[in-house]
Protein backbone atom coordinates (compact mmCIF):
# COMPACT_ATOMS: atom_id res chain seq x y z
CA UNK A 1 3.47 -6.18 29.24
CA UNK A 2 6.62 -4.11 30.68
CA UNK A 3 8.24 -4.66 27.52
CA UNK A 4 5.14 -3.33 25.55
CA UNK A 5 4.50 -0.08 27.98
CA UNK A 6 8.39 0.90 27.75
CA UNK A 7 7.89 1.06 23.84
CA UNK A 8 4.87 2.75 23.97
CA UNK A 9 5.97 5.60 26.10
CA UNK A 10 9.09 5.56 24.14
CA UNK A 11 7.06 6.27 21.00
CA UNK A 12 5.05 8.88 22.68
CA UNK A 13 8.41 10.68 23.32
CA UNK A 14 9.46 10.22 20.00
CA UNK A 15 6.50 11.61 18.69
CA UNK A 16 6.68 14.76 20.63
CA UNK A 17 10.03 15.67 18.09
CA UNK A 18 8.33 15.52 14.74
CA UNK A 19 11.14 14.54 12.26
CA UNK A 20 12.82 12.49 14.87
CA UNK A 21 10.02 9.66 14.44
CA UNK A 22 12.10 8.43 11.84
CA UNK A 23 14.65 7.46 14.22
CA UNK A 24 12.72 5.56 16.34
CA UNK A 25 13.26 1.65 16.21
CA UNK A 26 10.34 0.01 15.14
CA UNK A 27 8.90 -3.33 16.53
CA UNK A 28 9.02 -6.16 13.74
CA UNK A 29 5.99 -7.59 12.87
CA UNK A 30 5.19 -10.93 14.66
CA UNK A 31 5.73 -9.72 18.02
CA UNK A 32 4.58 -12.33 20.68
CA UNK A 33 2.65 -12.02 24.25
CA UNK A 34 4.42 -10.88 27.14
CA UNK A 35 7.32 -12.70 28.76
CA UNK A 36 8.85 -13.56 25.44
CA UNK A 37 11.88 -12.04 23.53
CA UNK A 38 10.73 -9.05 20.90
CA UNK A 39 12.71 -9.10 17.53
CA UNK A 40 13.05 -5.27 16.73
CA UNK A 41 14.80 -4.06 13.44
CA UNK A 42 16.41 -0.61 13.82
CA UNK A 43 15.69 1.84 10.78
CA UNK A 44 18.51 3.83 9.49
CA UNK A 45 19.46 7.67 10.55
CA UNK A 46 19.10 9.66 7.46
CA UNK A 47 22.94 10.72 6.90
CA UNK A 48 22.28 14.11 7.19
CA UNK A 49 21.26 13.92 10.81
CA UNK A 50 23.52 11.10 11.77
CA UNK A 51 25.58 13.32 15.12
CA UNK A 52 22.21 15.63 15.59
CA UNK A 53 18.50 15.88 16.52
CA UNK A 54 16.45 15.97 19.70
CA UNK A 55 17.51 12.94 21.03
CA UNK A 56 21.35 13.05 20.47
CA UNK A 57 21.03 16.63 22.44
CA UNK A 58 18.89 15.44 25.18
CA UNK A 59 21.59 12.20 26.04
CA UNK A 60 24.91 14.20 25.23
CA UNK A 61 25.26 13.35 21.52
CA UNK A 62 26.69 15.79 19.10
CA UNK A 63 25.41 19.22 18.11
CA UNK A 64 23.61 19.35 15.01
CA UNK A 65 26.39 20.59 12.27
CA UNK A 66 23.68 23.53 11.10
CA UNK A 67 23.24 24.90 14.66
CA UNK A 68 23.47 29.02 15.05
CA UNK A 69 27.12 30.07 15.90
CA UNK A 70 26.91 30.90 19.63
CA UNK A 71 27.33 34.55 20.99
CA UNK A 72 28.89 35.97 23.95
CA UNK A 73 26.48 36.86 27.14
CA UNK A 74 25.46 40.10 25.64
CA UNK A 75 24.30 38.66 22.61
CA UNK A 76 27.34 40.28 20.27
CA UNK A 77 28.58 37.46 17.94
CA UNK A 78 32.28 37.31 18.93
CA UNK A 79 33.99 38.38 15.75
CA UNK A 80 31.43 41.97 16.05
CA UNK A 81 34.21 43.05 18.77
CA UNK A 82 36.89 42.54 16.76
CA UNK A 83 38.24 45.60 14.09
CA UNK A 84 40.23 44.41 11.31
CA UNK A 85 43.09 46.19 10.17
CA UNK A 86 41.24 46.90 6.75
CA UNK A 87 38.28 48.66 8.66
CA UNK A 88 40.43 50.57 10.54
CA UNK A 89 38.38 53.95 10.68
CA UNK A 90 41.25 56.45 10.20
CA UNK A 91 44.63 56.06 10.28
CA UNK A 92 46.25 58.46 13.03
CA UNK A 93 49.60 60.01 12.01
CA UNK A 94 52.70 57.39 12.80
CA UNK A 95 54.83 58.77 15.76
CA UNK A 96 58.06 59.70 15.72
CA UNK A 97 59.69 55.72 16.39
CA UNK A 98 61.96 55.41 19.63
CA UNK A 99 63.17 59.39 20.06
CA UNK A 100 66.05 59.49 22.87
CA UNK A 101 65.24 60.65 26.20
CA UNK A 102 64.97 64.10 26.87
CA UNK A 103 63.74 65.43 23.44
CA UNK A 104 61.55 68.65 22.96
CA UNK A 105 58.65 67.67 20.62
CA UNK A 106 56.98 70.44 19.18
CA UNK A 107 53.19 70.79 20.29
CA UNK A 108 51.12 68.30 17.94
CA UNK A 109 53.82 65.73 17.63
CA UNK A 110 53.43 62.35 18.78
CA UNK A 111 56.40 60.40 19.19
CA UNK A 112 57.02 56.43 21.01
CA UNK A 113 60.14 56.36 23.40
CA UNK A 114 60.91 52.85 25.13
CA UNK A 115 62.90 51.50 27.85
CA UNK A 116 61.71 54.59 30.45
CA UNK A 117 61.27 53.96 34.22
CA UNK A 118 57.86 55.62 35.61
CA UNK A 119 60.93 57.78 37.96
CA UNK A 120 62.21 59.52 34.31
CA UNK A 121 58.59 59.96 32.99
CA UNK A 122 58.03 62.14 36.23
CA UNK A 123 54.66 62.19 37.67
CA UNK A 124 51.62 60.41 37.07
CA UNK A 125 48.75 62.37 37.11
CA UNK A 126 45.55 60.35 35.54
CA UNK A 127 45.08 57.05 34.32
CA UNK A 128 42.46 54.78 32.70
CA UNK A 129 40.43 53.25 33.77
CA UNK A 130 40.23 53.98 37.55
CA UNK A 131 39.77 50.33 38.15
CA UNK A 132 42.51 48.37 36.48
CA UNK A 133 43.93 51.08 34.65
CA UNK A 134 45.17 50.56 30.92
CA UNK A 135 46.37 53.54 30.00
CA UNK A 136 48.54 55.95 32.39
CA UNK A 137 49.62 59.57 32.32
CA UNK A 138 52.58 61.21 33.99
CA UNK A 139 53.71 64.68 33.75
CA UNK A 140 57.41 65.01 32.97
CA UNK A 141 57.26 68.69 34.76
CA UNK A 142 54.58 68.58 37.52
CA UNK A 143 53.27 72.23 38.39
CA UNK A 144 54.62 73.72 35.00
CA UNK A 145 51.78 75.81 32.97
CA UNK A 146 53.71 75.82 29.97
CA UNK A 147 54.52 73.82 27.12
CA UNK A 148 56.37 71.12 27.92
CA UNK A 149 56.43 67.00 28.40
CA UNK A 150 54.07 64.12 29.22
CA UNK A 151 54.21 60.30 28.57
CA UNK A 152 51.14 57.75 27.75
CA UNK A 153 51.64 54.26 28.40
CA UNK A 154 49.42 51.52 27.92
CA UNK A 155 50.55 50.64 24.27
CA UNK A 156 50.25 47.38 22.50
CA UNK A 157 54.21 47.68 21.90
CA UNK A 158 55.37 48.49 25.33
CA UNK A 159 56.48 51.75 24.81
CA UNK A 160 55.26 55.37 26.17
CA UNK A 161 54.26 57.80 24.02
CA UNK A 162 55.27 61.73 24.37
CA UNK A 163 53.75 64.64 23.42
CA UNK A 164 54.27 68.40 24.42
CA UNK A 165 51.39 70.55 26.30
CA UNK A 166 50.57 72.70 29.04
CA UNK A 167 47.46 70.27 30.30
CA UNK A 168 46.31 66.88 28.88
CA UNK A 169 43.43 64.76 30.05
CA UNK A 170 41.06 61.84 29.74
CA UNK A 171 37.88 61.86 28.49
CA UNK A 172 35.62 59.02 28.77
CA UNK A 173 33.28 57.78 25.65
CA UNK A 174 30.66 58.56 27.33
CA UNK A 175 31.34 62.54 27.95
CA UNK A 176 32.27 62.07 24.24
CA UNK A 177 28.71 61.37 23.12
CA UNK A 178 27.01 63.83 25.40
CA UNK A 179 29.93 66.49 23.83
CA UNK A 180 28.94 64.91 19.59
CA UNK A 181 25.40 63.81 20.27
CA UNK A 182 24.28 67.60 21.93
CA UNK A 183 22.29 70.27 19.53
CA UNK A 184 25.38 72.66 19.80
CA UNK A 185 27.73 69.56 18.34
CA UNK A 186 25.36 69.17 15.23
CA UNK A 187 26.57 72.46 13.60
CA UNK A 188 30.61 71.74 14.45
CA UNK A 189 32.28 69.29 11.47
CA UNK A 190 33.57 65.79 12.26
CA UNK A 191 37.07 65.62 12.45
CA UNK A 192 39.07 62.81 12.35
CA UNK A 193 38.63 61.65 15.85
CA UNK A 194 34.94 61.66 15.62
CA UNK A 195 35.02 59.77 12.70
CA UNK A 196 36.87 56.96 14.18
CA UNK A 197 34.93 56.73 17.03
CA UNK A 198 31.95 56.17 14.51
CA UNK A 199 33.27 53.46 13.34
CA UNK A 200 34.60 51.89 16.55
CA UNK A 201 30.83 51.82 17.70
CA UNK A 202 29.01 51.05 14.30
CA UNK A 203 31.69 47.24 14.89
CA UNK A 204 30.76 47.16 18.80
CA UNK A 205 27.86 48.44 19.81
CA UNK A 206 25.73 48.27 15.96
CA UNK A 207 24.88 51.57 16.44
CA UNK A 208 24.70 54.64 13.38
CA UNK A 209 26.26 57.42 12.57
CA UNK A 210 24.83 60.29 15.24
CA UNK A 211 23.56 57.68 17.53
CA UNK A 212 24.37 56.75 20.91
CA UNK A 213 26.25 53.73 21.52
CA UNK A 214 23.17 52.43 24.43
CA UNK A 215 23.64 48.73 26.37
CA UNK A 216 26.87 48.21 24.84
CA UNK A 217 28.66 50.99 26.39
CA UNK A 218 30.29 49.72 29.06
CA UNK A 219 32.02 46.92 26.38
CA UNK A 220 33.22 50.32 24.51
CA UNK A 221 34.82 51.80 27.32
CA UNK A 222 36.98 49.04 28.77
CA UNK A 223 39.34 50.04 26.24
CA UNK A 224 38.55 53.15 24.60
CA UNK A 225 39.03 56.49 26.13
CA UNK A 226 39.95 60.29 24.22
CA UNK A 227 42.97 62.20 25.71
CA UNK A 228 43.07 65.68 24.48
CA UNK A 229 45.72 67.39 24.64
CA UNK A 230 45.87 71.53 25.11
CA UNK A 231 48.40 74.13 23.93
CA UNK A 232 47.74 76.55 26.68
CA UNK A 233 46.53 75.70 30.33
CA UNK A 234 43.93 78.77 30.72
CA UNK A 235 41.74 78.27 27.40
CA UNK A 236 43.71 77.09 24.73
CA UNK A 237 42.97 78.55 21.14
CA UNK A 238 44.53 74.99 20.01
CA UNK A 239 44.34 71.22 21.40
CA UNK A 240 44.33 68.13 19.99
CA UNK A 241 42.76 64.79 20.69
CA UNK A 242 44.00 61.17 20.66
CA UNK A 243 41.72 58.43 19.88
CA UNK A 244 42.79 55.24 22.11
CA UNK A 245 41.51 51.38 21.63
CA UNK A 246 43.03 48.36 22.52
CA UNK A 247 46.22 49.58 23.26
CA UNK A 248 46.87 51.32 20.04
CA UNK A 249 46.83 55.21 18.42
CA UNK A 250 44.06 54.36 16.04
CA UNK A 251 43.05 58.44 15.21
CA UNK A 252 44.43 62.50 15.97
CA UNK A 253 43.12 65.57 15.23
CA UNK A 254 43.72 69.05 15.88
CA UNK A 255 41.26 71.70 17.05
CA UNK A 256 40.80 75.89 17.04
CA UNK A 257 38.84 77.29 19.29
CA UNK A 258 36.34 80.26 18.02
């Protein structure tokens, strides 16, 4: 009778999986009392579920091969956080490629410069994030209110960037969206910046255009971030912002002020 109640709870289990039933061995006709050996005849798996199902799950067996693609812990599918070079939003001016140290730039000029020491770059004076930083941002002339050097790094290549201003600083995604998002911000044009950045979040956060990014802001940030970059230090008529992500220049613009 052990032999009989084993079976029977097996079926019940069985049973509980709907299509899985057909998997379920089957006890051959003839069977004898108690105590005595039971001739069972195993069906075939259909070969469409041959590494899947309930019961392959439940003891360790394979996945099923149409099971969803898994996502990360926020529920983003992996390849959403990932922008390919053909949806690249818009592509920011090339810098000036490995200028020698100690050239002038003029104001609005961009250029990469390798092999510096954080000593020749000068002074750092902001970097990004505050918690393991990414990007950093020294002043080549600390105390100076005129035009005149600062380096970036953080760069996918290695090298700094320079630029030429009186005052340059970060500016998180987040003030960015208060800044775009506000009634004032409706009436001003997007520039190329903002248009990059609307792209950027449309891929990671699956947000539209005029719409804050929401949960998936703090994903955006890790590696985004503005730096704009001013022509005067007491309220320029002209600055210029750099759009930063994942270590690379992907948009610039350049501003008037009214």
């Amino acid at each position: 009778m052990h032999k009989t109640a084993a079976t029977i709870l097996f079926l019940m289990l069985a049973a509980s999986c709907g299509g899985e039933m057909a998997e379920v061995p089957q006890e051959a006709d003839g069977t004898k009392e108690a105590g005595t050996v039971v001739s069972v005849t195993p069906q075939p798996k259909p070969a469409a579920r041959q590494n899947g199902g309930f019961l392959a799950a439940l003891f360790g067996g394979a996945a099923a091969p149409d099971a969803a693609p898994d996502t990360d812990a926020e529920g983003v599918e992996p390849a959403a956080l990932v922008l390919p070079e053909e949806a690249e939003p818009v592509e920011a001016e090339a810098p000036r490629s490995d200028i020698a140290y100690g050239t002038v730039l003029p104001y609005g000029e961009v250029a990469k410069i390798c092999g510096l020491t954080p000593r020749q770059m000068g002074k750092q004076v902001a970097q990004y994030p505050e918690k393991r930083p990414k990007h950093r941002l020294y002043d080549g002339d600390p105390g100076n209110t005129e035009l005149h050097s600062f380096y970036l790094t953080g760069f996918a290549d290695g090298c700094a960037r320079q630029f030429t201003a009186a005052l340059a600083m970060f500016g998180s995604v987040e003030m960015h969206e208060q800044l775009r998002y506000g009634l004032p911000a409706e009436v001003q044009p997007y520039s190329d910046t903002d248009k990059a950045y609307e792209r950027l979040k449309r891929k990671i956060c699956g947000k539209p255009k005029r719409k804050p990014c929401g949960g998936q802001i703090g994903k955006l940030a890790r590696d985004t971030v503005f730096l704009s970059i001013y022509e005067r230090f007491d309220g320029s008529a002209r600055w210029s912002n750099l759009l930063l992500h994942r270590g690379e220049l992907v948009a610039q613009d350049r501003k008037s002020g009214v």
